[in-house]
PDB file of N, CA and C in Angstrom:
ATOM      1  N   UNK A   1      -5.681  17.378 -10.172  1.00  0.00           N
ATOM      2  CA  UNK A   1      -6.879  17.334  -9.374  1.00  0.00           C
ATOM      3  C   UNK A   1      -7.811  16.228  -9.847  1.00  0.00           C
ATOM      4  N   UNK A   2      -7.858  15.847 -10.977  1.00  0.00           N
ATOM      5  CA  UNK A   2      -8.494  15.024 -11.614  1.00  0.00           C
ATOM      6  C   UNK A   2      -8.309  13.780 -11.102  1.00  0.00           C
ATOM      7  N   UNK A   3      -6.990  12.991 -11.339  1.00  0.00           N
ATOM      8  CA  UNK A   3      -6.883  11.954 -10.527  1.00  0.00           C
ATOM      9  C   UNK A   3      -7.303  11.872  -9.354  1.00  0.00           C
ATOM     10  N   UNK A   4      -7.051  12.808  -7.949  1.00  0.00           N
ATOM     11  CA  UNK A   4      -7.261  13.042  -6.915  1.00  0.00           C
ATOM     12  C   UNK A   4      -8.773  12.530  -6.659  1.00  0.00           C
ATOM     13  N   UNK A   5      -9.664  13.204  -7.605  1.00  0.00           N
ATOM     14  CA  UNK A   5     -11.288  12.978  -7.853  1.00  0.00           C
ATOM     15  C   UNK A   5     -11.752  11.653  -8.036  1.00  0.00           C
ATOM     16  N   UNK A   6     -10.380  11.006  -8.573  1.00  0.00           N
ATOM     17  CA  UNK A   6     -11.064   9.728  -9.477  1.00  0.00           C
ATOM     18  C   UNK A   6     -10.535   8.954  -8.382  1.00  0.00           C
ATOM     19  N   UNK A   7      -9.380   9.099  -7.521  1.00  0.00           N
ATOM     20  CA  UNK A   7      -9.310   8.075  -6.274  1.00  0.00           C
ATOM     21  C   UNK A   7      -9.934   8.105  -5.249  1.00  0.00           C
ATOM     22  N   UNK A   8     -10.653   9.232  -5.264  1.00  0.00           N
ATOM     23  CA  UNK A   8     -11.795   9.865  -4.205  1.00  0.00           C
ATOM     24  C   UNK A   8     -12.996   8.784  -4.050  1.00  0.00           C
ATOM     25  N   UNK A   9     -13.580   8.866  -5.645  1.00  0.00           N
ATOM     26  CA  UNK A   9     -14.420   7.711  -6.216  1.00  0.00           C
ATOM     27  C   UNK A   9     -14.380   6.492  -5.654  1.00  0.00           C
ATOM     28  N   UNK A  10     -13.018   6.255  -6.139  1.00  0.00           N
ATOM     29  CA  UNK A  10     -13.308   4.966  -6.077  1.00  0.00           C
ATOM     30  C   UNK A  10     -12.815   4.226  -4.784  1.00  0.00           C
ATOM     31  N   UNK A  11     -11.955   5.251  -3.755  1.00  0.00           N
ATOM     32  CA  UNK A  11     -12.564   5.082  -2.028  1.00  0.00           C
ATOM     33  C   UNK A  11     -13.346   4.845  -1.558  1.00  0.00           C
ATOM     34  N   UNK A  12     -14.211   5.671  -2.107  1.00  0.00           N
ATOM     35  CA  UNK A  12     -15.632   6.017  -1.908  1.00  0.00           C
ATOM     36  C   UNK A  12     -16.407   4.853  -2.053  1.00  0.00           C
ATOM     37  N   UNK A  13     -16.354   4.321  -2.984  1.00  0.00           N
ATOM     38  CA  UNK A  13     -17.111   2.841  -3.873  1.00  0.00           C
ATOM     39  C   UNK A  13     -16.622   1.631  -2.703  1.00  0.00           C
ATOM     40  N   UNK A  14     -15.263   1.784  -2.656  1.00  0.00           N
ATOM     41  CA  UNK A  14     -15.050   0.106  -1.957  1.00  0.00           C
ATOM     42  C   UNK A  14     -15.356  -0.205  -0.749  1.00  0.00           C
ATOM     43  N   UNK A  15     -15.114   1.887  -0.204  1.00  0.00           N
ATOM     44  CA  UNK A  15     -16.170   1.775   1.418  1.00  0.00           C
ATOM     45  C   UNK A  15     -17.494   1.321   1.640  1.00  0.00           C
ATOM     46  N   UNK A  16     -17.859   1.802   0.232  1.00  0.00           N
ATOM     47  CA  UNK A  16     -19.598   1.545   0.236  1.00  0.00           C
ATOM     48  C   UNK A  16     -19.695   0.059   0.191  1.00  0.00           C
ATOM     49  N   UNK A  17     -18.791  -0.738  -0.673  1.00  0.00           N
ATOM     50  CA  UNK A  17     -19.361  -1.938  -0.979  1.00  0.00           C
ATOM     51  C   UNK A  17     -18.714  -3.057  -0.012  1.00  0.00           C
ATOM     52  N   UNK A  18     -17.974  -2.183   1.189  1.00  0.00           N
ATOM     53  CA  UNK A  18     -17.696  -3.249   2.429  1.00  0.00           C
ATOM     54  C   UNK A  18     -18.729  -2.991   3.310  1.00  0.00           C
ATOM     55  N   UNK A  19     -19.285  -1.517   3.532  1.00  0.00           N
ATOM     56  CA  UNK A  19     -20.539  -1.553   4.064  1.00  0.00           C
ATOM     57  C   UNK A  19     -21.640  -2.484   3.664  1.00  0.00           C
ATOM     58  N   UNK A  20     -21.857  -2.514   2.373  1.00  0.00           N
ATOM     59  CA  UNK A  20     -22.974  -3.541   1.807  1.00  0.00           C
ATOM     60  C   UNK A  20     -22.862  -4.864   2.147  1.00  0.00           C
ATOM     61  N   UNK A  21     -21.490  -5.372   1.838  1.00  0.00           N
ATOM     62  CA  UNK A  21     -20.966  -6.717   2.210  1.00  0.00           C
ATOM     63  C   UNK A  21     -20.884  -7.111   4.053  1.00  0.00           C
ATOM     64  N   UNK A  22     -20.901  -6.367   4.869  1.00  0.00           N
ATOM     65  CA  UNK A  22     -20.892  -6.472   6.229  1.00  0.00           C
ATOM     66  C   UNK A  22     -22.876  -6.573   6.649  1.00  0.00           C
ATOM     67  N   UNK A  23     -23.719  -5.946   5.900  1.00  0.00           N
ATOM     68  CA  UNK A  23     -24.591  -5.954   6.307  1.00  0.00           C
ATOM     69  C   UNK A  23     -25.139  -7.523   6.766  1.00  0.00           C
ATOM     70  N   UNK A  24     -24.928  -8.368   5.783  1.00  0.00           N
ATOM     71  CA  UNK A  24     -25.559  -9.870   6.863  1.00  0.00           C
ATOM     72  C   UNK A  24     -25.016 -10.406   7.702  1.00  0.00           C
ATOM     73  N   UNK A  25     -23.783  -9.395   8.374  1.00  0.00           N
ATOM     74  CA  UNK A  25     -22.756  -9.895   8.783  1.00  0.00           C
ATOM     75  C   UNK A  25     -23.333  -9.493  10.171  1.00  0.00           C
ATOM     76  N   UNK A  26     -24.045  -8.067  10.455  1.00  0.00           N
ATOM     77  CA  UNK A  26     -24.515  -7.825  11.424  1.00  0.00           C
ATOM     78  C   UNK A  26     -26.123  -7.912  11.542  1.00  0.00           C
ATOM     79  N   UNK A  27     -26.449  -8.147  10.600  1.00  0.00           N
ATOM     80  CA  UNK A  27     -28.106  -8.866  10.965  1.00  0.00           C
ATOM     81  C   UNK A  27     -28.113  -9.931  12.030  1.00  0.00           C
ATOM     82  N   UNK A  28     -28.897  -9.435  12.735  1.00  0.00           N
ATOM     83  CA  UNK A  28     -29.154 -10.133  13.792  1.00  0.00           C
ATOM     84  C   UNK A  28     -30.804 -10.284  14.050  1.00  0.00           C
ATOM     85  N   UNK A  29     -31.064 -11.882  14.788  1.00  0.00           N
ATOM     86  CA  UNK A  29     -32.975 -11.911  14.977  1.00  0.00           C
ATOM     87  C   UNK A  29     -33.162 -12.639  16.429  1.00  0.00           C
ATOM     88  N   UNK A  30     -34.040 -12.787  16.660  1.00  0.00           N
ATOM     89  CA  UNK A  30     -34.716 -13.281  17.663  1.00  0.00           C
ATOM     90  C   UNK A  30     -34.086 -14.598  17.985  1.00  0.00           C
ATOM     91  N   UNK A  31     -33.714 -15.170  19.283  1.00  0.00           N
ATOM     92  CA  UNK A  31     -33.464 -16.620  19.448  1.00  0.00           C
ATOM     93  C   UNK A  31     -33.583 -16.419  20.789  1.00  0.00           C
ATOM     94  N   UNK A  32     -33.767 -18.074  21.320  1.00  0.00           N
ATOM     95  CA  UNK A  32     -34.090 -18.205  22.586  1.00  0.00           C
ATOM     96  C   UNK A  32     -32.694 -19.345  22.880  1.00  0.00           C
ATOM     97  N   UNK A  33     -32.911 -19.365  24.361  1.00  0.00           N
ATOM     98  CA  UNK A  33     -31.601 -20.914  24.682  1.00  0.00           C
ATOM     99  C   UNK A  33     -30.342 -20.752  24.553  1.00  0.00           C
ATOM    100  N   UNK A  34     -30.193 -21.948  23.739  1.00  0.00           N
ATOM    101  CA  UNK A  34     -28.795 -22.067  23.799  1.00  0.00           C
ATOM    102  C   UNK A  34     -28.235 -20.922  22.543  1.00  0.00           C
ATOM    103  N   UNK A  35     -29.155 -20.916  21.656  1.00  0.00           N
ATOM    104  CA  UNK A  35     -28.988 -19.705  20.407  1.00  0.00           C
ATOM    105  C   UNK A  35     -28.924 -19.042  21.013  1.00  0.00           C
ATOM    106  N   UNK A  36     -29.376 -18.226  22.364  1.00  0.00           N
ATOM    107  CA  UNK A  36     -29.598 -17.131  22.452  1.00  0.00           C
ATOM    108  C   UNK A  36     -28.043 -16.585  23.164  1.00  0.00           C
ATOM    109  N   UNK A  37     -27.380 -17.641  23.712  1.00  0.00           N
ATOM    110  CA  UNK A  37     -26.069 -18.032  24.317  1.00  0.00           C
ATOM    111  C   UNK A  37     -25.458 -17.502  23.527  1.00  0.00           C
ATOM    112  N   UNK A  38     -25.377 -18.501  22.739  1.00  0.00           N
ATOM    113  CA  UNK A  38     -24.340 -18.171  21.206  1.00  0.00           C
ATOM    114  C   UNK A  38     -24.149 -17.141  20.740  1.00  0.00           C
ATOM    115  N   UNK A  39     -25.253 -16.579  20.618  1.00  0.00           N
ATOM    116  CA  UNK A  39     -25.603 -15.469  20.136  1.00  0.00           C
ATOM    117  C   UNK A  39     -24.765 -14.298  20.715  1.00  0.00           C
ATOM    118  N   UNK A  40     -24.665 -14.759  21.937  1.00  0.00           N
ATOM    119  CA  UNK A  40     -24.299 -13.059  22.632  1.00  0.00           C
ATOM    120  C   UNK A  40     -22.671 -13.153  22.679  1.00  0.00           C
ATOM    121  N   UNK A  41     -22.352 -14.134  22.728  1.00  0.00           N
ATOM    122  CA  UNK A  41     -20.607 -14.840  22.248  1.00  0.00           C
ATOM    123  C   UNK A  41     -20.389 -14.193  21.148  1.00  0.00           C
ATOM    124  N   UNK A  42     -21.449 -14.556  20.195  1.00  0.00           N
ATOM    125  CA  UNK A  42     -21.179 -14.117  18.243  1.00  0.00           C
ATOM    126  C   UNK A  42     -21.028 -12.346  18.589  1.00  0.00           C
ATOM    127  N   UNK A  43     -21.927 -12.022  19.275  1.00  0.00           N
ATOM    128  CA  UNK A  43     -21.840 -10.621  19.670  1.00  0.00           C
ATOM    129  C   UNK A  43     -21.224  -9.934  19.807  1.00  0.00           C
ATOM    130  N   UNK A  44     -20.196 -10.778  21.094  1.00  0.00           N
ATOM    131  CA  UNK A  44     -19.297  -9.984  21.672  1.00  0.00           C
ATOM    132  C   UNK A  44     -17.645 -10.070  20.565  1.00  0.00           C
ATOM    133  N   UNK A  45     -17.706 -10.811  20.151  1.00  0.00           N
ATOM    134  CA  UNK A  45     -16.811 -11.497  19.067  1.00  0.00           C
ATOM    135  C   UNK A  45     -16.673 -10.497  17.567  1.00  0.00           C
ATOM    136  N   UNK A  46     -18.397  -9.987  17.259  1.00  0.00           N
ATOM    137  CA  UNK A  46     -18.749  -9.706  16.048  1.00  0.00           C
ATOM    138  C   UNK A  46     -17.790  -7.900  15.949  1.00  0.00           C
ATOM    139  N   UNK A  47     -17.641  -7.750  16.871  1.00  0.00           N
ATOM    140  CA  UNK A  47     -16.514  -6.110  17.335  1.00  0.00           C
ATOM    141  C   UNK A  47     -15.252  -6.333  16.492  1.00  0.00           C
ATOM    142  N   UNK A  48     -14.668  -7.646  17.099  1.00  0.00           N
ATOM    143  CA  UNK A  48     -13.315  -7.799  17.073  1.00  0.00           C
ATOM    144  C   UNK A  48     -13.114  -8.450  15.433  1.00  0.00           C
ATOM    145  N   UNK A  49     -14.410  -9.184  14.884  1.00  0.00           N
ATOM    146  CA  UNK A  49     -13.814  -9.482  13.887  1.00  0.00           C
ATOM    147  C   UNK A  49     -14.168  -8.467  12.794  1.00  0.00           C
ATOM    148  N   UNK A  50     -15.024  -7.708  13.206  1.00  0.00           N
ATOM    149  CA  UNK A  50     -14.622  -6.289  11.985  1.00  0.00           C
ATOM    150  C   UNK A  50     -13.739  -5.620  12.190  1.00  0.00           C
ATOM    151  N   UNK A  51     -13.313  -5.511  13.351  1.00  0.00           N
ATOM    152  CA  UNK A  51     -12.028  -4.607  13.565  1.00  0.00           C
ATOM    153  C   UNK A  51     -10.987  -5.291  13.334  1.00  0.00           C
ATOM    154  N   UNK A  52     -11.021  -6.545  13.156  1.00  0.00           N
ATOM    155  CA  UNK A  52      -9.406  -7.270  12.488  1.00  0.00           C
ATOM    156  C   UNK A  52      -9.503  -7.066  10.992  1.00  0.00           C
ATOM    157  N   UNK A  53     -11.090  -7.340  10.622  1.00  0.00           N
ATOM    158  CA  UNK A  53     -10.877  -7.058   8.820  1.00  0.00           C
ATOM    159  C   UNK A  53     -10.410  -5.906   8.879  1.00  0.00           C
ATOM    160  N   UNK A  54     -11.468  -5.217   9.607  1.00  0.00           N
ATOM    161  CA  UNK A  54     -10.191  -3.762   8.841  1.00  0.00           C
ATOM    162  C   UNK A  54      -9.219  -3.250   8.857  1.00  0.00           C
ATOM    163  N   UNK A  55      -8.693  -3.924  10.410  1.00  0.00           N
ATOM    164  CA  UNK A  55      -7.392  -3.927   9.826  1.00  0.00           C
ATOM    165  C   UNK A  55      -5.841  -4.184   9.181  1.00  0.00           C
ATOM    166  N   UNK A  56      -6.833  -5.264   9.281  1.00  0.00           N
ATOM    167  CA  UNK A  56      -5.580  -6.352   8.071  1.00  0.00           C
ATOM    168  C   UNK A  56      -5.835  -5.723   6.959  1.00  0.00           C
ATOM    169  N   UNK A  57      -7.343  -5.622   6.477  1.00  0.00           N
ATOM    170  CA  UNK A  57      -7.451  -4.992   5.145  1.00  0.00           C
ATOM    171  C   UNK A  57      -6.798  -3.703   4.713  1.00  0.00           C
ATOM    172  N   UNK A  58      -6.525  -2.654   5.907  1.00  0.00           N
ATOM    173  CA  UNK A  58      -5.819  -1.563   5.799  1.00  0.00           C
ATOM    174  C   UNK A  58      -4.505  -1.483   5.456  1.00  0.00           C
ATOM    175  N   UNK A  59      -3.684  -2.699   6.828  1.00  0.00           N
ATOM    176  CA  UNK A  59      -2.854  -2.822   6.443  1.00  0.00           C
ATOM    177  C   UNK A  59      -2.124  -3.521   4.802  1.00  0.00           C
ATOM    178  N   UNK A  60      -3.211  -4.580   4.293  1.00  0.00           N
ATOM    179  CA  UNK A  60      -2.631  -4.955   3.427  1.00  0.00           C
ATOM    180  C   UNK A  60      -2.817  -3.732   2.174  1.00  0.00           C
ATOM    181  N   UNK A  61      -3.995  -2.527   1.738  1.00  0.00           N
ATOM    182  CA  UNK A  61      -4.109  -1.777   1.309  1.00  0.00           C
ATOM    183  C   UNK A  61      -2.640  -1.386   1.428  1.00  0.00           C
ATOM    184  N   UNK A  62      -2.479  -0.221   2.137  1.00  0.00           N
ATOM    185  CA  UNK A  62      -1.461   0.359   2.557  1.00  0.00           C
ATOM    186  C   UNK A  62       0.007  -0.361   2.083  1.00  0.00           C
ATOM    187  N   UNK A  63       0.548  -1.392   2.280  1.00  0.00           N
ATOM    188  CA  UNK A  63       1.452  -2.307   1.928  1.00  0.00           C
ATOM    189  C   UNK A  63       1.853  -2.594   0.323  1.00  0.00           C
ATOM    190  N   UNK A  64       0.187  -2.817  -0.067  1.00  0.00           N
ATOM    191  CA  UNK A  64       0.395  -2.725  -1.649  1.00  0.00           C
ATOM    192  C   UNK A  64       0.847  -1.668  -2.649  1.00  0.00           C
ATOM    193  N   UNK A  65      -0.191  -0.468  -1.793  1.00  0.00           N
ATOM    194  CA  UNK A  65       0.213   0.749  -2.244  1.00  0.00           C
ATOM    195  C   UNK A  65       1.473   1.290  -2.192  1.00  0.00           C
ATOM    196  N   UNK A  66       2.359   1.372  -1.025  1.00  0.00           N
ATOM    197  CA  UNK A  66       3.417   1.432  -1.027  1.00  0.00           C
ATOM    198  C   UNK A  66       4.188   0.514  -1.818  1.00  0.00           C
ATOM    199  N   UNK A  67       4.116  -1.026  -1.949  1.00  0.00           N
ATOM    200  CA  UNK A  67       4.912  -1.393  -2.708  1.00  0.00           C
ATOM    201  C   UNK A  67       4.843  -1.335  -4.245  1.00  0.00           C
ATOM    202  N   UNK A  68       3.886  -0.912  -4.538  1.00  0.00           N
ATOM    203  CA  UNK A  68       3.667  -0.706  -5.698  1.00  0.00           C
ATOM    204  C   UNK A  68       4.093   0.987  -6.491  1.00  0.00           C
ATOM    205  N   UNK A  69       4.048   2.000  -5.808  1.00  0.00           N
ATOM    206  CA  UNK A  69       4.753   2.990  -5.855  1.00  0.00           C
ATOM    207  C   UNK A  69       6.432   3.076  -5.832  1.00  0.00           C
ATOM    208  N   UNK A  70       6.986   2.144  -4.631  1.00  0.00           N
ATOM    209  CA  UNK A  70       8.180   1.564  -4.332  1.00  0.00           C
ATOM    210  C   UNK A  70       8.304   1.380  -5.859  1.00  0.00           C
ATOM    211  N   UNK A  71       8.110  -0.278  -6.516  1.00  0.00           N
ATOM    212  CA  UNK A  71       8.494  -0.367  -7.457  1.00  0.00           C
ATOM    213  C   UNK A  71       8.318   0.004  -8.612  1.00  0.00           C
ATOM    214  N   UNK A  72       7.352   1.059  -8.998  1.00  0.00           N
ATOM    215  CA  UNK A  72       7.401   2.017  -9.922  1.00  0.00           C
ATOM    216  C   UNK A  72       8.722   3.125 -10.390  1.00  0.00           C
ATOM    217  N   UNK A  73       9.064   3.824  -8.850  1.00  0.00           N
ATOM    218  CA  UNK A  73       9.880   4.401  -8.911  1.00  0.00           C
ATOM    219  C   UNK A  73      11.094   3.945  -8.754  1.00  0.00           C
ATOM    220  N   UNK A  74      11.302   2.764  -8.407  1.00  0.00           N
ATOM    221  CA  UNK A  74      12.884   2.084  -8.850  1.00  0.00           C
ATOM    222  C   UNK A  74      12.996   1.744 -10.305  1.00  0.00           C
ATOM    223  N   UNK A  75      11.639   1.536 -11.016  1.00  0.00           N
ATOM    224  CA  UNK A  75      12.027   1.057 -12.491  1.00  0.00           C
ATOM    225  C   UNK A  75      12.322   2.477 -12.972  1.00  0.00           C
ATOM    226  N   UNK A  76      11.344   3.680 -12.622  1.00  0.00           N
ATOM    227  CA  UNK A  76      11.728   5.070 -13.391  1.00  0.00           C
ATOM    228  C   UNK A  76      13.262   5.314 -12.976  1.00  0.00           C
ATOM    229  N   UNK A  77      14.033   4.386 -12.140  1.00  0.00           N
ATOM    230  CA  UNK A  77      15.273   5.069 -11.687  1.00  0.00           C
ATOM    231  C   UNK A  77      16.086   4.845 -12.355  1.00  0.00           C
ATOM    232  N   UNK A  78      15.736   3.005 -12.353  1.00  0.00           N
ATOM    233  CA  UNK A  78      17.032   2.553 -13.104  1.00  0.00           C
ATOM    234  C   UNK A  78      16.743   2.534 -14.687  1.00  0.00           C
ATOM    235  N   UNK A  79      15.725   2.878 -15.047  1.00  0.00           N
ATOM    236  CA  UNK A  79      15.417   3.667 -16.885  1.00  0.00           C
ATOM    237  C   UNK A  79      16.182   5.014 -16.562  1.00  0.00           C
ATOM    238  N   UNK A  80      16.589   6.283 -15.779  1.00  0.00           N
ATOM    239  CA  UNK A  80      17.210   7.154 -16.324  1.00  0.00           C
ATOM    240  C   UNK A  80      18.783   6.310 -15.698  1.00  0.00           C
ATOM    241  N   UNK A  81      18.922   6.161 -14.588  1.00  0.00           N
ATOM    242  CA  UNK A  81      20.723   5.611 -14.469  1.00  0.00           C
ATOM    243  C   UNK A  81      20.590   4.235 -14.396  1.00  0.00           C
ATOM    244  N   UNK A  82      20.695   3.306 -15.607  1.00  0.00           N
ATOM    245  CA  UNK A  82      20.972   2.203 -15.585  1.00  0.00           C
ATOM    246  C   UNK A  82      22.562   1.954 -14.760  1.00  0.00           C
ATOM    247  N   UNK A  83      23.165   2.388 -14.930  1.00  0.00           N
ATOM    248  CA  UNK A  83      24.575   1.776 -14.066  1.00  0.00           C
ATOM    249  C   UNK A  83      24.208   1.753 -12.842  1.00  0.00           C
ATOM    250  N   UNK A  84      23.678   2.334 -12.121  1.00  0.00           N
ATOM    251  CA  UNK A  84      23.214   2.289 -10.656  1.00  0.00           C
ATOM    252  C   UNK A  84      21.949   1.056 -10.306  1.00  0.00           C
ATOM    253  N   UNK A  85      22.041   0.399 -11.524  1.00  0.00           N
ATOM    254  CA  UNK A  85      20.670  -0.976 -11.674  1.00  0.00           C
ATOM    255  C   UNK A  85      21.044  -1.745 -10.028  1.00  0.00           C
ATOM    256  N   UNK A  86      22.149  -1.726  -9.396  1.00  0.00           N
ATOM    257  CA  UNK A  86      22.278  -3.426  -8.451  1.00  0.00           C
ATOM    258  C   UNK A  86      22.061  -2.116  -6.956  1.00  0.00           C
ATOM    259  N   UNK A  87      22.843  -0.596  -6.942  1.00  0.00           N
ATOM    260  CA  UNK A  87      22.356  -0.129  -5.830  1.00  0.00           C
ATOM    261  C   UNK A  87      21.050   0.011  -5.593  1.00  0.00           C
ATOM    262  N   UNK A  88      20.326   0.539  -6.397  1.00  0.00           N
ATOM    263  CA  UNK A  88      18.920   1.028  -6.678  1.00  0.00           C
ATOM    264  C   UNK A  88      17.962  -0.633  -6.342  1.00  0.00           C
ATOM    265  N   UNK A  89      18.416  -1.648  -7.122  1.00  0.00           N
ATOM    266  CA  UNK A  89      17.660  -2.822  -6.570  1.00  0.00           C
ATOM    267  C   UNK A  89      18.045  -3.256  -4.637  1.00  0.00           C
ATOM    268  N   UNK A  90      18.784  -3.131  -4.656  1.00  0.00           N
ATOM    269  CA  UNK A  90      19.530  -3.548  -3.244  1.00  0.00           C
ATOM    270  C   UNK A  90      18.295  -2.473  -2.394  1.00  0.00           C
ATOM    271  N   UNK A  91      18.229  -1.233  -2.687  1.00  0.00           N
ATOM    272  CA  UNK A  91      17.523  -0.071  -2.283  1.00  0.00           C
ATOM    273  C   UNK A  91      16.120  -0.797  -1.886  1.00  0.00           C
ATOM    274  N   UNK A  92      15.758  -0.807  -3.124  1.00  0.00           N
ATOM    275  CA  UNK A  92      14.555  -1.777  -3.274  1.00  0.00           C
ATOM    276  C   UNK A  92      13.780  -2.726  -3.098  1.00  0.00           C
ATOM    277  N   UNK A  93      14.750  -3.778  -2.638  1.00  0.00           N
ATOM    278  CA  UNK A  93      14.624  -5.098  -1.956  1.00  0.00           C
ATOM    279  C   UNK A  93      14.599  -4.542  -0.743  1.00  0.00           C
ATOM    280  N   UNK A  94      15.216  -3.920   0.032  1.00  0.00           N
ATOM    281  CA  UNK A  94      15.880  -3.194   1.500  1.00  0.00           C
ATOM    282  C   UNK A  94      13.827  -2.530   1.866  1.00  0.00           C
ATOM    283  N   UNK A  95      13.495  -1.820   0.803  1.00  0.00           N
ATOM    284  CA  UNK A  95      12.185  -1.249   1.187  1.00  0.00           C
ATOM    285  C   UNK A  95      11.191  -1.904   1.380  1.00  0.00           C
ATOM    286  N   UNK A  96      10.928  -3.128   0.422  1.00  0.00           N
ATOM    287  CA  UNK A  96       9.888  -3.766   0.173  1.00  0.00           C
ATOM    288  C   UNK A  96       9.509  -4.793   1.943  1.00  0.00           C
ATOM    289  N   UNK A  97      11.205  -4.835   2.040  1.00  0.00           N
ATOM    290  CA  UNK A  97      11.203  -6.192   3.310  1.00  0.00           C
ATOM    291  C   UNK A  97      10.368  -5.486   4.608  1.00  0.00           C
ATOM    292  N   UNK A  98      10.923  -4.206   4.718  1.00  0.00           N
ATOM    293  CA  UNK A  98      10.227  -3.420   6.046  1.00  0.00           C
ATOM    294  C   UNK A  98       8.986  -3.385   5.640  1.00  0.00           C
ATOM    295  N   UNK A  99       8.365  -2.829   4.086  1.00  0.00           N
ATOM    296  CA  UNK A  99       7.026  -2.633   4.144  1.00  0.00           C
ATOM    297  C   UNK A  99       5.977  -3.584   4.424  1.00  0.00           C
ATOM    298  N   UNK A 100       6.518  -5.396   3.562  1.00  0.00           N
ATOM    299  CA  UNK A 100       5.950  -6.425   4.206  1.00  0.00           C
ATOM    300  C   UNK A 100       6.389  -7.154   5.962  1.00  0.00           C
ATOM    301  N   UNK A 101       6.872  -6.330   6.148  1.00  0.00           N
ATOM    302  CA  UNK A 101       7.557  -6.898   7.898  1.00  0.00           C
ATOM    303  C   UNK A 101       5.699  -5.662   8.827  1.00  0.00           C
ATOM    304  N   UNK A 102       6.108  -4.708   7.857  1.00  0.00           N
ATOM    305  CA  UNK A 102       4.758  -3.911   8.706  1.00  0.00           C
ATOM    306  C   UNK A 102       3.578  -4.708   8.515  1.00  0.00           C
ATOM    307  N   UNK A 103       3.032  -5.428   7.497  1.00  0.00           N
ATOM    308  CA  UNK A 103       2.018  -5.875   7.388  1.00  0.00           C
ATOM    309  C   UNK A 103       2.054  -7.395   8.409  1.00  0.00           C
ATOM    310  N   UNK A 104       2.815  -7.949   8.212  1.00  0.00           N
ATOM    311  CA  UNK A 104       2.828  -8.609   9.084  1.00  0.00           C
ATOM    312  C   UNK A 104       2.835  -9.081  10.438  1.00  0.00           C
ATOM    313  N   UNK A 105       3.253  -7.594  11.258  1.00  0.00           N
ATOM    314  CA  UNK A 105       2.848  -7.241  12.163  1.00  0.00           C
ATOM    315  C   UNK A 105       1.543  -6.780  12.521  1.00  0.00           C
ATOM    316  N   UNK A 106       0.983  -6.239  11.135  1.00  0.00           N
ATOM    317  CA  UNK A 106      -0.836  -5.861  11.490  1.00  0.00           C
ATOM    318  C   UNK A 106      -1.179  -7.476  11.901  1.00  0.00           C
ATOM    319  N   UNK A 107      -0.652  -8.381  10.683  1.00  0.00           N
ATOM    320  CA  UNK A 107      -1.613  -9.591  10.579  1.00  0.00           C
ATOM    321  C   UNK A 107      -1.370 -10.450  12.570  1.00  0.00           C
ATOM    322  N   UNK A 108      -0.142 -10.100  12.756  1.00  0.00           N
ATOM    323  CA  UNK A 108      -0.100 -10.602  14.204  1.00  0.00           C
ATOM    324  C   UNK A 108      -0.697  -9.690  15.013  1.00  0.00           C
ATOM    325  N   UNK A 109      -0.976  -8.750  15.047  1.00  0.00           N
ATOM    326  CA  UNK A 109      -1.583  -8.381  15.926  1.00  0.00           C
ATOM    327  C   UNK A 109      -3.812  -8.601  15.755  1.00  0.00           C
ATOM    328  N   UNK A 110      -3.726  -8.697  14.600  1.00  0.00           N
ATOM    329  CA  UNK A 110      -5.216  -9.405  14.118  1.00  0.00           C
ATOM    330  C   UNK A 110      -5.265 -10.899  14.933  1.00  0.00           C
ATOM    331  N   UNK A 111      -4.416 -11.485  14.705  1.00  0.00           N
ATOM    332  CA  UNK A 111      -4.465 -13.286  15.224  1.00  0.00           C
ATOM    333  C   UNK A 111      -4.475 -12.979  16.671  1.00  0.00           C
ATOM    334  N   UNK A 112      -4.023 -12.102  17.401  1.00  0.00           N
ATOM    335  CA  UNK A 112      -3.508 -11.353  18.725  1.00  0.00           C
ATOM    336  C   UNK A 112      -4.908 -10.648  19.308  1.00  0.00           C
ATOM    337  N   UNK A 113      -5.704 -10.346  18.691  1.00  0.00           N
ATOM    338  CA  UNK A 113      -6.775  -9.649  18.960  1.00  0.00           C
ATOM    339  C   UNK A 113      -7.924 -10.717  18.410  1.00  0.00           C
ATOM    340  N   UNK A 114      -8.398 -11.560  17.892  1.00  0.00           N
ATOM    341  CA  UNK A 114      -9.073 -12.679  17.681  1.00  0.00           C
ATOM    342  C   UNK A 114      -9.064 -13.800  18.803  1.00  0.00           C
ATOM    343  N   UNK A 115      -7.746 -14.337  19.267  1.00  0.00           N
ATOM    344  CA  UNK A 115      -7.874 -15.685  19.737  1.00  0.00           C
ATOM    345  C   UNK A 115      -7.141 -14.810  21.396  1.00  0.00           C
ATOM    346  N   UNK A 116      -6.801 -13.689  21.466  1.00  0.00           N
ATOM    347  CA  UNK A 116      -6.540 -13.649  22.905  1.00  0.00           C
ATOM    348  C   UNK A 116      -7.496 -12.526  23.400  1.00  0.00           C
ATOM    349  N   UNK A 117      -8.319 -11.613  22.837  1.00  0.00           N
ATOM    350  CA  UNK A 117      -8.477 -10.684  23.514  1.00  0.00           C
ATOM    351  C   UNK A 117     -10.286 -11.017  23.796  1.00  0.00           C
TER     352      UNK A 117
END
């Protein structure tokens, strides 16, 4: 439970400090003209590019985490059955490719939602 608490935390923390970090991102002030043009472009725009950070950022979260669990538990594998070292890597390589093939599909669909939508 302890751990559980302590990843809770520190969820908790990086949400907070993308909230903090987005704040001048959506400050917005007074303009007239052609600013005021721009402005409503930056506007309509300002949706899509938090919603691509987050979710590239998710996806790449997610990706790491998995691959990093991935290769944790292939090293605990092949430390108890070393003879099984080339299936267990083959295994391994085989996981990692789909998990970065998913992220890469977030990231196309981010470039996909930026410049077409």
């Amino acid at each position: 439970m302890n751990k559980f608490v302590k990843k809770l935390w520190m969820l908790g923390l990086v949400l907070l400090l993308a909230a903090v970090l987005a704040v001048p991102a959506l400050a917005a002030g007074e303009e007239t003209g052609a600013a005021a043009a721009q402005e409503e472009v930056q506007e309509e725009s300002g949706g899509k590019t938090i919603g691509s950070a987050l979710a590239i950022g998710l996806a790449a979260l997610g990706g790491g985490l998995g691959m990093g669990i991935a290769t944790g538990k292939a090293v605990e594998s092949i430390g108890r059955q070393p003879e099984a070292e080339s299936k267990i890597r083959t295994m391994l390589m085989l996981g990692l490719v789909f998990i970065e093939t998913a992220i890469i599909y977030a990231l196309l669909v981010v470039i996909l939602i930026i410049f077409v939508l």
